[in-house]
N, C-alpha and C. Protein backbone atom coordinates (compact mmCIF):
# COMPACT_ATOMS: atom_id res chain seq x y z
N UNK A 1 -37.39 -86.46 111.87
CA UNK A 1 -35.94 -86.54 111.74
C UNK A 1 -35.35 -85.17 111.42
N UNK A 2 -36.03 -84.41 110.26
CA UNK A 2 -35.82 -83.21 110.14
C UNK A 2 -35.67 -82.23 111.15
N UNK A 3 -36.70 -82.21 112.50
CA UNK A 3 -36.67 -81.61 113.22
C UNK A 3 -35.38 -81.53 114.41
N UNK A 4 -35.55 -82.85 114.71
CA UNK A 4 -34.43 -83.46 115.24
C UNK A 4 -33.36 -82.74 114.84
N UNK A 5 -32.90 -82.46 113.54
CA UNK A 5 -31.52 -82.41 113.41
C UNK A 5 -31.02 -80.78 113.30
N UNK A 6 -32.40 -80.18 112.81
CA UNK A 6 -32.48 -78.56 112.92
C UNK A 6 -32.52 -78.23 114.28
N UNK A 7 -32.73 -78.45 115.21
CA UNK A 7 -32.86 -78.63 116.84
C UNK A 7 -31.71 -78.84 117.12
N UNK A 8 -30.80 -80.16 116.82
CA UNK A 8 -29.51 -80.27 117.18
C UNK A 8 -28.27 -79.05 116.80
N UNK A 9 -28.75 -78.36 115.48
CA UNK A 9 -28.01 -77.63 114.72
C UNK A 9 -28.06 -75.71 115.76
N UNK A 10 -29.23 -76.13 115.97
CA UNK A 10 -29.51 -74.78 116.54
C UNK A 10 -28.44 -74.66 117.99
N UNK A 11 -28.64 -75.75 118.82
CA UNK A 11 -27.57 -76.05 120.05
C UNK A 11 -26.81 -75.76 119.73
N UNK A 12 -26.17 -76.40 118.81
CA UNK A 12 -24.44 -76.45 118.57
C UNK A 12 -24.42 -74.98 118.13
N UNK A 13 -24.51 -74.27 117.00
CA UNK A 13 -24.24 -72.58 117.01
C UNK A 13 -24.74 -71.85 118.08
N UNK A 14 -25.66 -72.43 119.13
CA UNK A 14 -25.67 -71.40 120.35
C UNK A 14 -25.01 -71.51 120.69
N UNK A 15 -24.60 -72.87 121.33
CA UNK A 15 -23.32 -73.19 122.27
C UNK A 15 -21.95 -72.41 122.02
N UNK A 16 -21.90 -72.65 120.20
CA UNK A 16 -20.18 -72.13 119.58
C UNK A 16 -20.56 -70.62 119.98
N UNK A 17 -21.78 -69.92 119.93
CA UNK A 17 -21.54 -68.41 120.25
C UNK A 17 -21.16 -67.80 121.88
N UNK A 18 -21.51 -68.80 122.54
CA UNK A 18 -21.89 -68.59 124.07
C UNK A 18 -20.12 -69.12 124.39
N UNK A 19 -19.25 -69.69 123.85
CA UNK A 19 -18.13 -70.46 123.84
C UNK A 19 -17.11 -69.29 123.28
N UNK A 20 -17.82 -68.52 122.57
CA UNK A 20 -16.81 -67.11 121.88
C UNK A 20 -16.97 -66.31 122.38
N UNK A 21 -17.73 -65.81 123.19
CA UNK A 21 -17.55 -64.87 124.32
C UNK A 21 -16.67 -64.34 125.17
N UNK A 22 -16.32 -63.48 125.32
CA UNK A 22 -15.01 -62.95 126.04
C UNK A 22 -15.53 -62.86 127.62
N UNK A 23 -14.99 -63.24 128.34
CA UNK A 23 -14.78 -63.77 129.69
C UNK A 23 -15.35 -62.33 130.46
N UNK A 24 -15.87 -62.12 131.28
CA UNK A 24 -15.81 -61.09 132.22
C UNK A 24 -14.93 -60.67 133.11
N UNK A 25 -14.14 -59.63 133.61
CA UNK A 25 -13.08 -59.04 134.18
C UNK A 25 -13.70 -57.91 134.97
N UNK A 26 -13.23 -58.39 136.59
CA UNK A 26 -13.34 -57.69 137.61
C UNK A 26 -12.34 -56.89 137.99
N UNK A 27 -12.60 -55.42 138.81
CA UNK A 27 -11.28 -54.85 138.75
C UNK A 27 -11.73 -53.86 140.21
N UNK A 28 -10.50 -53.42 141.22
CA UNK A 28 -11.04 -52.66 142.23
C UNK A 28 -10.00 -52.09 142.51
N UNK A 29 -10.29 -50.76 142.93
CA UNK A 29 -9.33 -49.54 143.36
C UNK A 29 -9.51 -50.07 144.77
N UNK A 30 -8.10 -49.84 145.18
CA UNK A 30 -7.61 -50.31 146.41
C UNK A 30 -6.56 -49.85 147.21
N UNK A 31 -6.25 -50.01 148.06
CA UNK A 31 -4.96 -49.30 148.59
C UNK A 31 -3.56 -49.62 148.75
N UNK A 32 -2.88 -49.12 148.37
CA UNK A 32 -1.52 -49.32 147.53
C UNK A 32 -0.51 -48.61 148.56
N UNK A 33 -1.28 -48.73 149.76
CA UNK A 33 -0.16 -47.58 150.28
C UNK A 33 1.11 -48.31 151.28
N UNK A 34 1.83 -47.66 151.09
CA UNK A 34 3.50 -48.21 152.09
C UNK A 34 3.87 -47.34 153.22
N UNK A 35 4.77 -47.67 154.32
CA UNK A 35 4.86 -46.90 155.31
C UNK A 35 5.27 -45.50 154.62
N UNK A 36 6.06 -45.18 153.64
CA UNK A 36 6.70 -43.80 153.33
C UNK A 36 5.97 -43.08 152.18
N UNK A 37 5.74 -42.16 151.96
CA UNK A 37 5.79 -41.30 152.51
C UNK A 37 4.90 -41.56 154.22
N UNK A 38 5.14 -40.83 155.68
CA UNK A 38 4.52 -41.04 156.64
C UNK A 38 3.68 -40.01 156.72
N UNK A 39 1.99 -40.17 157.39
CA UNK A 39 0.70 -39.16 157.63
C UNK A 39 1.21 -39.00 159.23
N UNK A 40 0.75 -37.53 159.49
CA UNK A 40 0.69 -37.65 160.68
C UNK A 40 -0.27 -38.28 161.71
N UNK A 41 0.19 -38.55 162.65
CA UNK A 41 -0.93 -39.12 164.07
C UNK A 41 -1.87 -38.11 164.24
N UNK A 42 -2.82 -38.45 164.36
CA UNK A 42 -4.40 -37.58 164.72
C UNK A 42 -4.98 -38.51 165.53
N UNK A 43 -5.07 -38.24 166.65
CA UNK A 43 -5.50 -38.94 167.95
C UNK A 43 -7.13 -38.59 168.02
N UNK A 44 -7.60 -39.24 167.37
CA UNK A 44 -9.51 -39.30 166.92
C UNK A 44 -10.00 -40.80 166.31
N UNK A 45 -10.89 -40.97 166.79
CA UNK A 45 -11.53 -41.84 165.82
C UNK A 45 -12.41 -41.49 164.75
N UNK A 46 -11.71 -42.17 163.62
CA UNK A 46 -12.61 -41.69 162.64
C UNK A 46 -13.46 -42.53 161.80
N UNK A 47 -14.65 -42.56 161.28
CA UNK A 47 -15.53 -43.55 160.48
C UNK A 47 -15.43 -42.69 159.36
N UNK A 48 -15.25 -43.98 158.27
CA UNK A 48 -15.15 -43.71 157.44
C UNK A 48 -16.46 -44.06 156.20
N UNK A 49 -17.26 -43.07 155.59
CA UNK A 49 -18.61 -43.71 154.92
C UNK A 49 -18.29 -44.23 153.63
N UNK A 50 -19.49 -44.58 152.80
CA UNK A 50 -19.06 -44.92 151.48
C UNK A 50 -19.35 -43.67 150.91
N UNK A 51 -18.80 -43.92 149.61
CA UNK A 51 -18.47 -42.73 149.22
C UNK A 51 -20.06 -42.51 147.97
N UNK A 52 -20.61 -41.36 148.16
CA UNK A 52 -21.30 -41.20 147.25
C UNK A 52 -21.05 -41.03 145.71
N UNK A 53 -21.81 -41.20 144.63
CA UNK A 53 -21.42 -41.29 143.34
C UNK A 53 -22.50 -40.92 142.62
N UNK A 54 -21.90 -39.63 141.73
CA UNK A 54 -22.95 -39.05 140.72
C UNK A 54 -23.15 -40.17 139.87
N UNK A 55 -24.43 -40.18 139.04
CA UNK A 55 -24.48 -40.77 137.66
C UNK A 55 -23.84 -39.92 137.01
N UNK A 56 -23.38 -41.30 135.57
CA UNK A 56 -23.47 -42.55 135.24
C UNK A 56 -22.44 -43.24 136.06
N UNK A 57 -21.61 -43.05 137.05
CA UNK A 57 -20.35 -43.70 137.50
C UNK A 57 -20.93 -44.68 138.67
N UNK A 58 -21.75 -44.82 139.25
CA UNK A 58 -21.85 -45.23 140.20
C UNK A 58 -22.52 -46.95 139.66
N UNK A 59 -22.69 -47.11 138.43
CA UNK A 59 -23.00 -48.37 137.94
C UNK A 59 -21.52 -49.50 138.04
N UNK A 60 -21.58 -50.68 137.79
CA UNK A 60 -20.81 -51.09 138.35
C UNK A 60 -19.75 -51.71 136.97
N UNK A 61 -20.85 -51.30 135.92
CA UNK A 61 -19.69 -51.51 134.62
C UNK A 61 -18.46 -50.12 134.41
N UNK A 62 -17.64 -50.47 134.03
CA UNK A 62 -16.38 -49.71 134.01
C UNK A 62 -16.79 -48.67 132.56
N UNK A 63 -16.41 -47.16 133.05
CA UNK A 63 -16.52 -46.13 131.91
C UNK A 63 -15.86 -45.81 131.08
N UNK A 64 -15.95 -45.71 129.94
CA UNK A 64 -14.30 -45.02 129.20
C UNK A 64 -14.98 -43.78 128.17
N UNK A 65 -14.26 -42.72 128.05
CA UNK A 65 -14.73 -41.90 127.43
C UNK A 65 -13.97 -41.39 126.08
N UNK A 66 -14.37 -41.47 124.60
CA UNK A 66 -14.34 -41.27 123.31
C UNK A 66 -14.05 -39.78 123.20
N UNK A 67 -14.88 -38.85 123.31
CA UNK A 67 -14.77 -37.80 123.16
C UNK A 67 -15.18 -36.84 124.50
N UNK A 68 -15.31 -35.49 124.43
CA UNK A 68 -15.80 -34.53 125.42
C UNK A 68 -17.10 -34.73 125.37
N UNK A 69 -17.65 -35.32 124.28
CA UNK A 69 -19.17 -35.26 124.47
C UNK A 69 -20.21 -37.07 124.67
N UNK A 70 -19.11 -37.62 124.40
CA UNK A 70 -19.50 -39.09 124.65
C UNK A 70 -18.33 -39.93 125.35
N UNK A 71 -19.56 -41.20 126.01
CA UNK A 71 -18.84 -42.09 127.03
C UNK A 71 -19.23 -43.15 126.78
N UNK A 72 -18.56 -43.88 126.95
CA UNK A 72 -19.08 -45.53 126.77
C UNK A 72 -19.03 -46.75 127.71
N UNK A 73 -19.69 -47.31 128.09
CA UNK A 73 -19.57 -48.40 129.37
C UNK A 73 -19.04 -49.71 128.46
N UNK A 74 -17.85 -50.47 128.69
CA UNK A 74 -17.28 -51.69 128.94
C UNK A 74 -18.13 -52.84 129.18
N UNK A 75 -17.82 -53.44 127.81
CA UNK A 75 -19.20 -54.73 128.21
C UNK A 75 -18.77 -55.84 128.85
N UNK A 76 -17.57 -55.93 129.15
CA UNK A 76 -17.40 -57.00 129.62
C UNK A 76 -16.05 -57.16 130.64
N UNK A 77 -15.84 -55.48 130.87
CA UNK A 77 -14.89 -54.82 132.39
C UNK A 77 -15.86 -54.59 133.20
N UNK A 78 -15.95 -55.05 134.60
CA UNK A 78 -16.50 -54.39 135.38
C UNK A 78 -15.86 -53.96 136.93
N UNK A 79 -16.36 -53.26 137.71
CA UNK A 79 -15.86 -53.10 138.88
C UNK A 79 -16.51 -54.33 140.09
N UNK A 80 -15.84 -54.79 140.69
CA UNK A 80 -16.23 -56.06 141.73
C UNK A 80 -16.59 -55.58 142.43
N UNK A 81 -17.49 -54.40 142.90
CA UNK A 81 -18.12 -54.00 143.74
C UNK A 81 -18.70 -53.04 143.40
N UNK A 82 -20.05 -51.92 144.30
CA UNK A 82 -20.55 -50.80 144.34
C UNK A 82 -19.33 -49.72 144.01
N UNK A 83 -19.01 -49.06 143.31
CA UNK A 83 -17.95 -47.77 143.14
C UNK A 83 -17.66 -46.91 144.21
N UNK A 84 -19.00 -46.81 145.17
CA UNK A 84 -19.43 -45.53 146.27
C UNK A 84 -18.58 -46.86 147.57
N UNK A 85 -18.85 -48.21 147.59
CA UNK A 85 -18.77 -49.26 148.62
C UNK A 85 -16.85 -49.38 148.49
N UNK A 86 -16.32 -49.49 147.01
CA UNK A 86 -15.32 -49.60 146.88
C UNK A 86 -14.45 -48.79 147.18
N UNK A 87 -14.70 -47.41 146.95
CA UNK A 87 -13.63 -46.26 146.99
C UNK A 87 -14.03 -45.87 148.60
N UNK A 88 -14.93 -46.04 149.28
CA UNK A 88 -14.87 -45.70 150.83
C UNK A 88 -14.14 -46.81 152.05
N UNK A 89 -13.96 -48.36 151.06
CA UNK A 89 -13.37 -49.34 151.94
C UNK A 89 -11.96 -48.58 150.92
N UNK A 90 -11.79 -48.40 150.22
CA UNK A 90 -9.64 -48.52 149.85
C UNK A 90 -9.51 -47.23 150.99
N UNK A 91 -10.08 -45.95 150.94
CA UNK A 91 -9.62 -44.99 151.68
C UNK A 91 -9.41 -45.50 152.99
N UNK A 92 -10.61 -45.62 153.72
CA UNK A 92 -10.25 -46.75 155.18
C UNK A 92 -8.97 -47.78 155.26
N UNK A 93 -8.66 -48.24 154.49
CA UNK A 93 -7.53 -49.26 154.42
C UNK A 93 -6.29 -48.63 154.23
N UNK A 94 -6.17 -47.51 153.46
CA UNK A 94 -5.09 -46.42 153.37
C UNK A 94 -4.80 -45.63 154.67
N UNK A 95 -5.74 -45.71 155.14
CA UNK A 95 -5.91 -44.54 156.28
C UNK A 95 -5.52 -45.45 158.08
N UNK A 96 -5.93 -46.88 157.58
CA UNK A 96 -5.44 -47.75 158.87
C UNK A 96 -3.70 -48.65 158.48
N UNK A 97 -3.53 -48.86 157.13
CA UNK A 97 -2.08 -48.85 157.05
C UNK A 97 -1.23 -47.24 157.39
N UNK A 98 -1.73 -46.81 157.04
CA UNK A 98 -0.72 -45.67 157.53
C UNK A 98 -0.71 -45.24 158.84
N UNK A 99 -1.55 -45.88 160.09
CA UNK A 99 -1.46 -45.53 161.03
C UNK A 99 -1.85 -44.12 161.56
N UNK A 100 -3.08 -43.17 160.67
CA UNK A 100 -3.09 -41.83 160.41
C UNK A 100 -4.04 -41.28 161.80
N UNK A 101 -4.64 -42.86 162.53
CA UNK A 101 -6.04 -42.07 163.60
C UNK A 101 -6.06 -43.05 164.44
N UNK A 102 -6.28 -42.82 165.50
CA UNK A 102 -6.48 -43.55 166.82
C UNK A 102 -7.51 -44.72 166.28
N UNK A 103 -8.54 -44.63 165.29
CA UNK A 103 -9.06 -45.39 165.00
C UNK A 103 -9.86 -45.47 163.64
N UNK A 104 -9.61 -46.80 162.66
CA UNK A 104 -10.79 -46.32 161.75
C UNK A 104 -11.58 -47.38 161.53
N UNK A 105 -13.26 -47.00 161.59
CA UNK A 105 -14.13 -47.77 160.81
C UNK A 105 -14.58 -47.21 160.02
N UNK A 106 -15.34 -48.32 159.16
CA UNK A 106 -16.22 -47.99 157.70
C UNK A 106 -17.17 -48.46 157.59
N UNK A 107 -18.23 -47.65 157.42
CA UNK A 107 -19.90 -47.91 157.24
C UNK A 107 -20.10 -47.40 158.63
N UNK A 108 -20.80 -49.07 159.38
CA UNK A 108 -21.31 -48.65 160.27
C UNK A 108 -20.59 -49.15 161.77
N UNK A 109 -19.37 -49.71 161.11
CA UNK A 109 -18.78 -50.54 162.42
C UNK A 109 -17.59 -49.03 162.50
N UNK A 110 -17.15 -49.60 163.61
CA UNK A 110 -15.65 -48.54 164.83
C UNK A 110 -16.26 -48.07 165.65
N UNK A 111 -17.30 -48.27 166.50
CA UNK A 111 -17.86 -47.61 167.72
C UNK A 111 -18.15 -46.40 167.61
N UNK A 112 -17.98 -45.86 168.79
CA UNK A 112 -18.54 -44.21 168.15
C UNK A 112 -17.42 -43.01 167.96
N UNK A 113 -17.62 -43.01 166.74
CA UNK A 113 -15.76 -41.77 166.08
C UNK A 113 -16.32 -40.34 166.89
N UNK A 114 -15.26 -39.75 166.48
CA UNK A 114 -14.91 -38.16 166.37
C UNK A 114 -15.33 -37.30 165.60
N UNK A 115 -14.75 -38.08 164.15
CA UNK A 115 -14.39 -37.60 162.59
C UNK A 115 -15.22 -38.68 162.16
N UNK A 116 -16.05 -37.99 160.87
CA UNK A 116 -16.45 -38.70 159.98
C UNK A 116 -15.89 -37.99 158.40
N UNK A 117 -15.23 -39.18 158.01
CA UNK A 117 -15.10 -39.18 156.32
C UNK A 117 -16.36 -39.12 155.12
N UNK A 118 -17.00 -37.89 154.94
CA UNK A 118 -17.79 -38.17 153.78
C UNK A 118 -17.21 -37.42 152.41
N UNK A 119 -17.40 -38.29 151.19
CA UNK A 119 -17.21 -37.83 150.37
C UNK A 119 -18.09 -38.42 149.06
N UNK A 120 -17.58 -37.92 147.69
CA UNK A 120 -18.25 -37.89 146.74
C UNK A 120 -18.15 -37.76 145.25
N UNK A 121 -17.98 -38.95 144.58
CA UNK A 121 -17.40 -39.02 143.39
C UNK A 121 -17.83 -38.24 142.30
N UNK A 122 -17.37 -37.20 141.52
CA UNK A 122 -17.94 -36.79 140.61
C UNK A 122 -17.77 -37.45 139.49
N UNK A 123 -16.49 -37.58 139.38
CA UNK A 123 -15.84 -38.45 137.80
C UNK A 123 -15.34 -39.94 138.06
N UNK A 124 -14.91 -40.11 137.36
CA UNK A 124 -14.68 -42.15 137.52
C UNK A 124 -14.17 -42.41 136.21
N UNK A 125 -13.45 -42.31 135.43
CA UNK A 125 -13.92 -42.59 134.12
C UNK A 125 -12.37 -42.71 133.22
N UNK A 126 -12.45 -43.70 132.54
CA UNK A 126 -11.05 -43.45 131.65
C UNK A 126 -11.04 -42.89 130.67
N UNK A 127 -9.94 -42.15 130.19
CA UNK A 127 -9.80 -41.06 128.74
C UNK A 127 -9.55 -41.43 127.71
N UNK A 128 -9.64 -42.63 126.36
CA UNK A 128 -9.25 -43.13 125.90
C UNK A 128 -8.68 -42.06 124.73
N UNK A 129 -7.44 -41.45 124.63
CA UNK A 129 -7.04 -40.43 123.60
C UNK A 129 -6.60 -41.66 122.18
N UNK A 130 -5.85 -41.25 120.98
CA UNK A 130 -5.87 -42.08 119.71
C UNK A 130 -4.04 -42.29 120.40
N UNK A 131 -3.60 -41.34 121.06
CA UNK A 131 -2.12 -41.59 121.78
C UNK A 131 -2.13 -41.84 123.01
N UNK A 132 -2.58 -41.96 123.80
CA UNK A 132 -2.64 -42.01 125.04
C UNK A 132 -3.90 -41.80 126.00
N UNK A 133 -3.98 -42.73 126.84
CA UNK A 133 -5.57 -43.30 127.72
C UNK A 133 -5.11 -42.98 129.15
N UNK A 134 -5.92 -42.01 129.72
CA UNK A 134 -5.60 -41.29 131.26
C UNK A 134 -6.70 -41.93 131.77
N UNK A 135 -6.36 -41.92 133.02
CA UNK A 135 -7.46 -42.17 134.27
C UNK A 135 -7.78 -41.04 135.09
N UNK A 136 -9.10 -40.09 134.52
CA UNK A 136 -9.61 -39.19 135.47
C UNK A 136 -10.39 -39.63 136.79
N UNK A 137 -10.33 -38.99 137.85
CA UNK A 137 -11.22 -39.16 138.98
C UNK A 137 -11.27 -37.78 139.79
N UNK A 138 -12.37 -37.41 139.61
CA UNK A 138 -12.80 -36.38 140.65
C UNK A 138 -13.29 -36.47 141.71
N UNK A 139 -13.06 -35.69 143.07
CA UNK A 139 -13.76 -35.95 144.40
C UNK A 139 -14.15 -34.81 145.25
N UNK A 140 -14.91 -34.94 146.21
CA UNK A 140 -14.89 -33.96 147.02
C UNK A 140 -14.81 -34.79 148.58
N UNK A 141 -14.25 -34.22 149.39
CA UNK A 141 -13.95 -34.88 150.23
C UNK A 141 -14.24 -34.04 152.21
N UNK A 142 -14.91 -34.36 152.95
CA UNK A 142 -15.22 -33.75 153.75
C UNK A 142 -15.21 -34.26 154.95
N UNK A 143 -14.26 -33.93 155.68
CA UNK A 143 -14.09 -34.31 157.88
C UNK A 143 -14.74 -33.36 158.27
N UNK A 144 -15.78 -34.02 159.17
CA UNK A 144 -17.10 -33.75 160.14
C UNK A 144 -16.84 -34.13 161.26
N UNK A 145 -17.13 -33.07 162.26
CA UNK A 145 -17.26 -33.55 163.49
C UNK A 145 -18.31 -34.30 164.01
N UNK A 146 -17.78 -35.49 164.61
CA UNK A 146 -19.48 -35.99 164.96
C UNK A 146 -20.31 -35.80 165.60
N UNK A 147 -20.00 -35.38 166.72
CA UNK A 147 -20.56 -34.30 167.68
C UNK A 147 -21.72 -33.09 167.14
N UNK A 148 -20.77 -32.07 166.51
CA UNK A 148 -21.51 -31.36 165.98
C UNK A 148 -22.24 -30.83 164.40
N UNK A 149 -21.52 -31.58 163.81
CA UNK A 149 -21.92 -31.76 162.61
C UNK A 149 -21.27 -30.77 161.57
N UNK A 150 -20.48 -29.99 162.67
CA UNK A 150 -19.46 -29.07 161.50
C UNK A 150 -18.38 -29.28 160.37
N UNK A 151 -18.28 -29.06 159.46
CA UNK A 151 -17.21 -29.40 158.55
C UNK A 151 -15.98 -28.70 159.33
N UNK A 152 -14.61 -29.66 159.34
CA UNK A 152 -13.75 -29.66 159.91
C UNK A 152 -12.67 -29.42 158.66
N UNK A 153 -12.72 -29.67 157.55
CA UNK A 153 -12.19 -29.53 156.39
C UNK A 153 -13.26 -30.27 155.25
N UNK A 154 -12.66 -29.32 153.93
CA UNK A 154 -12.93 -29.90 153.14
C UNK A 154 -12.03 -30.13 152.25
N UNK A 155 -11.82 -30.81 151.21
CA UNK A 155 -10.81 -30.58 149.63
C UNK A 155 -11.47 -31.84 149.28
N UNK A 156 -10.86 -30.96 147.81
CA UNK A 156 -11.63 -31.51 146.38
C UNK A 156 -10.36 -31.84 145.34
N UNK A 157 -10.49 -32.24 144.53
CA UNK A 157 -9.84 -32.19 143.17
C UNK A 157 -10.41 -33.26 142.04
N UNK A 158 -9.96 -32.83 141.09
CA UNK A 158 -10.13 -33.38 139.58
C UNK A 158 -8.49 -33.68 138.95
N UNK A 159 -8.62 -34.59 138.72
CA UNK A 159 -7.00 -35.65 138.57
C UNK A 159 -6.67 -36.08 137.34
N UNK A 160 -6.26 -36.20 136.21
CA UNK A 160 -6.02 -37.42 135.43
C UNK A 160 -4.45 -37.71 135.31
N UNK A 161 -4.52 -39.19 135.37
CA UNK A 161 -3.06 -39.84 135.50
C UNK A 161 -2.77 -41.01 134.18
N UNK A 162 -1.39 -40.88 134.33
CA UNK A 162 -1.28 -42.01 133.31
C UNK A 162 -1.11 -42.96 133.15
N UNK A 163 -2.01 -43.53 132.01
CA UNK A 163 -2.04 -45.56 131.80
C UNK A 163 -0.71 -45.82 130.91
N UNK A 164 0.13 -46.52 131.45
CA UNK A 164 1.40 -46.77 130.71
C UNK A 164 0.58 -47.83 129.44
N UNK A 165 -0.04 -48.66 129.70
CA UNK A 165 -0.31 -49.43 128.33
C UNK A 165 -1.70 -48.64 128.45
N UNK A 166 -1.89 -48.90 126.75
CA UNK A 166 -3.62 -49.17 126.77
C UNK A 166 -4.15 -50.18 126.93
N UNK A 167 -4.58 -50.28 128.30
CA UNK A 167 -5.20 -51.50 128.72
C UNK A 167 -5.97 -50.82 129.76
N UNK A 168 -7.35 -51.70 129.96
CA UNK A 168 -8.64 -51.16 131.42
C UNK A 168 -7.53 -51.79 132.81
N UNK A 169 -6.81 -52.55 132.56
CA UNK A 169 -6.43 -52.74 134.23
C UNK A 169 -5.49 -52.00 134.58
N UNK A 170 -5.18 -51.15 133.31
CA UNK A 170 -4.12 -49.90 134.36
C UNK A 170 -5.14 -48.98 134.89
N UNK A 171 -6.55 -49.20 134.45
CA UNK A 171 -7.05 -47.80 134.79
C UNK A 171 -7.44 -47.99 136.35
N UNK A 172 -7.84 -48.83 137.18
CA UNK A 172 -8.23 -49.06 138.60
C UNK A 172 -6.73 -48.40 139.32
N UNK A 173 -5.70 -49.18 138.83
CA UNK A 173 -3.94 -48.71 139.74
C UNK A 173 -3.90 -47.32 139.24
N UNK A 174 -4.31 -46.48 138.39
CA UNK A 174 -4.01 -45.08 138.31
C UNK A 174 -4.77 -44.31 139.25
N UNK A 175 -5.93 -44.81 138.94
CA UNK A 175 -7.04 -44.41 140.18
C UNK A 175 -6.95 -44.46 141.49
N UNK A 176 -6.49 -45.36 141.73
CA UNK A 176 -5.63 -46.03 143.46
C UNK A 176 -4.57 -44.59 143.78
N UNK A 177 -3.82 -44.51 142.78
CA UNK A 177 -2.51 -43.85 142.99
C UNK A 177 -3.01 -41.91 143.14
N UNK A 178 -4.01 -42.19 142.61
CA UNK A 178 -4.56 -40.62 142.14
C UNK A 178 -5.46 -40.28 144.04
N UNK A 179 -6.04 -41.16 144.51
CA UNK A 179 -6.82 -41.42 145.44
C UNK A 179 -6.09 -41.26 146.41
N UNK A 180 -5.10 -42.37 146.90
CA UNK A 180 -3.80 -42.31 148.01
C UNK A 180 -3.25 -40.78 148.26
N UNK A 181 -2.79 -40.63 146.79
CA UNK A 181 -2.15 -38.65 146.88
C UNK A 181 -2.91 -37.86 147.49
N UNK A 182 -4.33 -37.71 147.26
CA UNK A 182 -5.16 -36.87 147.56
C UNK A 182 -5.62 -37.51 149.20
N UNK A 183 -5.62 -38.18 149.22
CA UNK A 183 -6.10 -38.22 150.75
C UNK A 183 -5.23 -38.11 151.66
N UNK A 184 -3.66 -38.58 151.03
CA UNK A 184 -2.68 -38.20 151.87
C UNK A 184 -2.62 -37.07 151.93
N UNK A 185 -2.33 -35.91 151.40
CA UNK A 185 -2.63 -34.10 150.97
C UNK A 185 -3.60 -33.68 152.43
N UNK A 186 -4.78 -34.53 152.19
CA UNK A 186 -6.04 -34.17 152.99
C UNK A 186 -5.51 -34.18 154.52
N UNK A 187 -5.34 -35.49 154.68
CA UNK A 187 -4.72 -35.90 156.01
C UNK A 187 -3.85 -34.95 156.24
N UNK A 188 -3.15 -34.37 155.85
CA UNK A 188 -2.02 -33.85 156.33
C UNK A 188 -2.59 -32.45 156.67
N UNK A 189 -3.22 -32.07 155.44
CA UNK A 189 -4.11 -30.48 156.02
C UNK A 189 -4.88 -30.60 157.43
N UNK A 190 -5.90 -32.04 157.25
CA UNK A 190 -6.41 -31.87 158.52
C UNK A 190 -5.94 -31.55 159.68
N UNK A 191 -4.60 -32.11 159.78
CA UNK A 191 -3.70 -32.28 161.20
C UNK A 191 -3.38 -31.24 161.29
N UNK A 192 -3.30 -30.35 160.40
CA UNK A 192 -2.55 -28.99 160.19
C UNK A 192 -4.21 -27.91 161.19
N UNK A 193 -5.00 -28.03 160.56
CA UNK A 193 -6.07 -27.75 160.86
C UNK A 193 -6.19 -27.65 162.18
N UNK A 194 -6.55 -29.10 162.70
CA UNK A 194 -6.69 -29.36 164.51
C UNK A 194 -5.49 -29.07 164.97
N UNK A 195 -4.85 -29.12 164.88
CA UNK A 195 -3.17 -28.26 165.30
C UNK A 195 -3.51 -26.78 165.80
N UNK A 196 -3.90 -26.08 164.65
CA UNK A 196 -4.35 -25.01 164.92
C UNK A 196 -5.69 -24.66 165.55
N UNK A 197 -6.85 -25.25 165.78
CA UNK A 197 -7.26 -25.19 166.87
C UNK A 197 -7.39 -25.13 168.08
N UNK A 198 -6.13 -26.11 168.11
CA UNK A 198 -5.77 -27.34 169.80
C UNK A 198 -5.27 -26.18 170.20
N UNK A 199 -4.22 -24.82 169.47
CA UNK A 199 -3.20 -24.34 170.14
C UNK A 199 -4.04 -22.95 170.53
């Protein structure tokens, strides 16, 4: 009987702990983009890859960083996908709402491109200050010809933007917004680029 009821006792405080648990929260940078500002037309097809990702960012729990010398992973934010899988499908989706290329795929689908999109996350990570929590993201970003394998452009940058609340779900929409700018920037150099070739 004793056992019985120490057995029953044990359930019930697992259960009440497993019952107090805070829920898990998925979150994904995505593309936010609207017809205006407009990219120019670049008459290419372009594939677009996933994006590579240094460690620790490329794990799929969400980062936030304390100080210059420490970081901490989110036990119970995460990203709903690969980081490298996520940030190479929002760019593609930015890049086919805006109407920027005769064509875009990602991975391994769009037939056979022109231009290939590779790039490469250095940073990922939110800033948690005691006044205010930024969303850094660093990249490097590189159009290849497919043909020949030459870099056609490159650009880079290191970003941080601001989280109006302190909260982790502003940090994915800062990231979005930080991402869109910079690839729009890119796009626009490129065209500038093959412009000056073509002529």
């Amino acid at each position: 009987m004793k056992k019985t009821a120490l057995a029953a006792l044990a359930v019930s405080l697992m259960s009440g702990c497993l019952a107090m648990s805070p829920a898990k929260r998925y979150f994904q940078i995505r593309s936010l983009a609207s017809l205006e500002p407009a990219c120019p037309k670049i008459e290419r097809r372009l594939l677009v890859e996933p994006a590579a990702v240094d460690s620790p960012y490329r794990d799929v729990r969400i980062v936030y960083r304390v100080s210059s010398f420490e970081f901490r992973y989110y036990p119970y934010e995460f990203w709903a996908e690969r980081p490298g899988d996520m940030i190479g499908a929002a760019m593609a989706d930015f890049l086919v709402r805006k109407k920027a290329f005769a064509a875009v795929g990602l991975g391994t689908t769009g037939g056979e491109p022109e231009l290939v999109l590779r790039s490469r996350v250095q940073v990922l990570e939110e800033i948690d200050g005691p006044d205010v929590w930024l969303a850094r993201l660093a990249m490097s970003l590189e159009f290849v010809d497919a043909m020949t394998g030459a870099t056609v452009l490159a650009w880079s940058f290191d970003r941080k933007g601001p989280m109006p609340a302190k909260s982790v779900g502003e940090f994915p929409v800062a990231c979005s917004r930080i991402l869109e700018e910079e690839l729009w920037k890119a796009e626009w150099e490129l065209a500038r680029t093959l412009g000056k070739k073509g002529s």
